[in-house]
N, C-alpha and C. Protein backbone atom coordinates (compact mmCIF):
# COMPACT_ATOMS: atom_id res chain seq x y z
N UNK A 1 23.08 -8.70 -6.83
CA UNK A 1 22.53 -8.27 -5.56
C UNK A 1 22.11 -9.52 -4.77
N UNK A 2 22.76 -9.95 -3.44
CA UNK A 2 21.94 -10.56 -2.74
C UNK A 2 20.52 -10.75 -2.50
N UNK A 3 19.97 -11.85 -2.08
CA UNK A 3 18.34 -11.79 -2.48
C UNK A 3 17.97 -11.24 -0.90
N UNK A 4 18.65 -11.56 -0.02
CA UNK A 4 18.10 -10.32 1.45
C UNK A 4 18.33 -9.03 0.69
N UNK A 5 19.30 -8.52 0.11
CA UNK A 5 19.23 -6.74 -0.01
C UNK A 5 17.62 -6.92 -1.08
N UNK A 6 17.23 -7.76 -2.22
CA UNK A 6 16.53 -7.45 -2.57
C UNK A 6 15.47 -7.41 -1.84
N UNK A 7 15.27 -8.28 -1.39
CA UNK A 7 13.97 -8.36 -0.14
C UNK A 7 13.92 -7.07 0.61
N UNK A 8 14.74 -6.24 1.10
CA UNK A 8 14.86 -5.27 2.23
C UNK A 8 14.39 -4.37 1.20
N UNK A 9 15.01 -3.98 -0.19
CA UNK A 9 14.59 -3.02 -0.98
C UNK A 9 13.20 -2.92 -1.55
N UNK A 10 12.61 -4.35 -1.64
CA UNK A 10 11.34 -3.99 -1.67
C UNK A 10 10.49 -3.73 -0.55
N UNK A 11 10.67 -4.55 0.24
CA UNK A 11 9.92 -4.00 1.67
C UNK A 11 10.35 -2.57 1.89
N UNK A 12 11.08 -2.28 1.47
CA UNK A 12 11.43 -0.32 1.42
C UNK A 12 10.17 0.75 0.95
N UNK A 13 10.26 -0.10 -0.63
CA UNK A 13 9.33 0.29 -1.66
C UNK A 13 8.34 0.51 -1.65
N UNK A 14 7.57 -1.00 -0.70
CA UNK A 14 6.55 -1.35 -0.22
C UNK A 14 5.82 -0.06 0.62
N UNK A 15 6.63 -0.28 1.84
CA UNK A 15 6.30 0.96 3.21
C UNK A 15 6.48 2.15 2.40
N UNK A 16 7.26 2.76 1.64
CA UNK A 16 7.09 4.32 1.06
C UNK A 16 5.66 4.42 0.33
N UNK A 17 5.54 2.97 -0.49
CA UNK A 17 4.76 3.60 -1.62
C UNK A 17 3.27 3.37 -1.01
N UNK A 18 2.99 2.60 -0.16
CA UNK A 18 2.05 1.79 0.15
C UNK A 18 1.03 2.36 1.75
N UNK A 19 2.33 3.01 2.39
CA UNK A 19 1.96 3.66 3.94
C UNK A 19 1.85 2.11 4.52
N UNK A 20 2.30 1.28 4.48
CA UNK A 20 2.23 0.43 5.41
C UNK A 20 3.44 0.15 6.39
N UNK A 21 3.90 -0.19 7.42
CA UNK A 21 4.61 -0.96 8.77
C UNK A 21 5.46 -1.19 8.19
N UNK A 22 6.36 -1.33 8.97
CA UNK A 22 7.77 -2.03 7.86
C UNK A 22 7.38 -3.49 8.25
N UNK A 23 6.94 -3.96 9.26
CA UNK A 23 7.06 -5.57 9.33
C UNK A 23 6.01 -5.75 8.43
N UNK A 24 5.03 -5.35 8.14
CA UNK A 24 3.84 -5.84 7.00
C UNK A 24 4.67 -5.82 6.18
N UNK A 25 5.30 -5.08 5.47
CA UNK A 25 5.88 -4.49 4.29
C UNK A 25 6.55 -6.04 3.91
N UNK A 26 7.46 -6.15 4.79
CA UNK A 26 8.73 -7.49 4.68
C UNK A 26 7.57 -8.47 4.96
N UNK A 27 6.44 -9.09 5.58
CA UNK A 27 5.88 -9.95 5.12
C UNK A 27 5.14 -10.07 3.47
N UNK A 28 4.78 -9.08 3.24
CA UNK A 28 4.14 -8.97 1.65
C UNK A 28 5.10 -9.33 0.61
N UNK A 29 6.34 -8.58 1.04
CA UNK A 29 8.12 -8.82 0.00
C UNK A 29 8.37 -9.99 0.01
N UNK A 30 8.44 -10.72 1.05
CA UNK A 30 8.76 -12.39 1.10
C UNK A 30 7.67 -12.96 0.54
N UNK A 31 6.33 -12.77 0.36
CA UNK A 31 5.24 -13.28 -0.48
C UNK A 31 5.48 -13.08 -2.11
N UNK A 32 5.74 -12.04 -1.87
CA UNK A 32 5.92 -11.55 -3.50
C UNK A 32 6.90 -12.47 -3.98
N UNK A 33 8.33 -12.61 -3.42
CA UNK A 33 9.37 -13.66 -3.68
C UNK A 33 9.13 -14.89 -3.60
N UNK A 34 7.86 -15.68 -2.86
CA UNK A 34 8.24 -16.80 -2.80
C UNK A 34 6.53 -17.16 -4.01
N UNK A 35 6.45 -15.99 -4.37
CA UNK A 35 5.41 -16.02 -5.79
C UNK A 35 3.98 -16.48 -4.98
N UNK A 36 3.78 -15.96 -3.67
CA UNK A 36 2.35 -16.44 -3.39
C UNK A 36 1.33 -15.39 -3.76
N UNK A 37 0.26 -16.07 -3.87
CA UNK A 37 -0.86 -14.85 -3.95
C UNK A 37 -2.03 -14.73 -2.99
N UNK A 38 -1.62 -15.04 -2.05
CA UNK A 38 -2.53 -14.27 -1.47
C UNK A 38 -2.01 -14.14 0.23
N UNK A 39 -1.63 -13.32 1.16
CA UNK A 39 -1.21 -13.19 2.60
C UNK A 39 -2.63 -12.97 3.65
N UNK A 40 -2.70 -13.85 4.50
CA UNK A 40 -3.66 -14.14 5.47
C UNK A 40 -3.25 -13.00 6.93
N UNK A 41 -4.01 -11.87 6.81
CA UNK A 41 -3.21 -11.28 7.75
C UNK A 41 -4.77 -10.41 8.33
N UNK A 42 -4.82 -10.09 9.62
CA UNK A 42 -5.35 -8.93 10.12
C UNK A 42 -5.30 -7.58 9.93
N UNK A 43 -3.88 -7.47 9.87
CA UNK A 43 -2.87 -6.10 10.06
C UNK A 43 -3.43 -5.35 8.55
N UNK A 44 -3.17 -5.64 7.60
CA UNK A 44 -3.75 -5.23 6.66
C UNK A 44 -4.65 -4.61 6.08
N UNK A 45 -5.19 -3.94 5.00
CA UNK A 45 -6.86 -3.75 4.13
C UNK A 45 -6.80 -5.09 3.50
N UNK A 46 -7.99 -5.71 4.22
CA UNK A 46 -8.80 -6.94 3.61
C UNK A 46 -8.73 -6.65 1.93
N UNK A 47 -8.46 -7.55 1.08
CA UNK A 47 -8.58 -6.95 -0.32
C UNK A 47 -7.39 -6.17 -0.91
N UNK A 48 -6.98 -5.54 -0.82
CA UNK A 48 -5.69 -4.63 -1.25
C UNK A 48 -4.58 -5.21 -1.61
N UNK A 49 -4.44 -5.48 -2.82
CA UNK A 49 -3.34 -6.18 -3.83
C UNK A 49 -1.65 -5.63 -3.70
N UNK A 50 -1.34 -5.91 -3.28
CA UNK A 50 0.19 -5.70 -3.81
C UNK A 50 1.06 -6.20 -4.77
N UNK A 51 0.32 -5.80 -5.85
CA UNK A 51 1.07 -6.59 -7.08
C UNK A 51 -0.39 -8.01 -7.41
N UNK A 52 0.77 -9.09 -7.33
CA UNK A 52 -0.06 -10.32 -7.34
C UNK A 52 -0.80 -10.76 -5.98
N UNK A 53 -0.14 -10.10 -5.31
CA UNK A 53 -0.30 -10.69 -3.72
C UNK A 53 -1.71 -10.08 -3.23
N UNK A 54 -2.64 -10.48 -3.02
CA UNK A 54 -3.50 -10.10 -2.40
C UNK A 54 -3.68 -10.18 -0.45
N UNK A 55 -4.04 -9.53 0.03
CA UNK A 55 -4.63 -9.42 1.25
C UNK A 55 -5.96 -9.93 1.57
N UNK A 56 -6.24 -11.14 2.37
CA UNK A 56 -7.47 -11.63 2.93
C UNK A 56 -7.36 -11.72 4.63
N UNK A 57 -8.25 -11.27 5.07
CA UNK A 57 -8.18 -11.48 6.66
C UNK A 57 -9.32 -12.49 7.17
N UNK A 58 -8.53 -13.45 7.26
CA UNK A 58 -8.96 -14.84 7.61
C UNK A 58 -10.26 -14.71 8.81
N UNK A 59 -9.95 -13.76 9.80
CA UNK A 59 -10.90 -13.66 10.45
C UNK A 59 -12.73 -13.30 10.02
N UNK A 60 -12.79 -12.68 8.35
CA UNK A 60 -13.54 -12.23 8.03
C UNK A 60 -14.66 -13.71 7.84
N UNK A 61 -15.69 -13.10 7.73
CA UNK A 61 -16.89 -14.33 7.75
C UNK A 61 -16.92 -15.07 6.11
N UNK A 62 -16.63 -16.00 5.67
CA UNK A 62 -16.50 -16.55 4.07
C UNK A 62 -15.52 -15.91 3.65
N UNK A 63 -14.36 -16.02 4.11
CA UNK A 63 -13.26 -14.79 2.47
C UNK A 63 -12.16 -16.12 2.50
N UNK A 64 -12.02 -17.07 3.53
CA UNK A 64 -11.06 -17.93 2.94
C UNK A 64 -11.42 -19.24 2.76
């Protein structure tokens, strides 16, 4: 399998299983692939793991 179809299939996975955006979704999938842990985002629940990947919203007062 190409690593875009894999990417698209989890960002699939992601948005079904998760209720999130498809563009969140494909930012979290490319995190997951490029093995980071943690995505700096607004859009998100502050906190809410996807796997390894955690969610922090930078804007929050002390979280990064």
């Amino acid at each position: 399998m190409a690593e875009g179809q894999g990417r698209r299939r989890r960002s699939q996975r992601l948005q079904d299983g998760h209720s999130v955006p498809w563009w969140d979704a494909v930012i979290v999938a490319a995190a997951q692939f490029q093995g980071c842990s943690i995505v700096l985002t607004e859009d998100l629940q502050h906190g809410h793991a996807f796997g390894e990947v955690r969610v922090v919203d930078p804007f929050r007062s002390g979280e990064v």
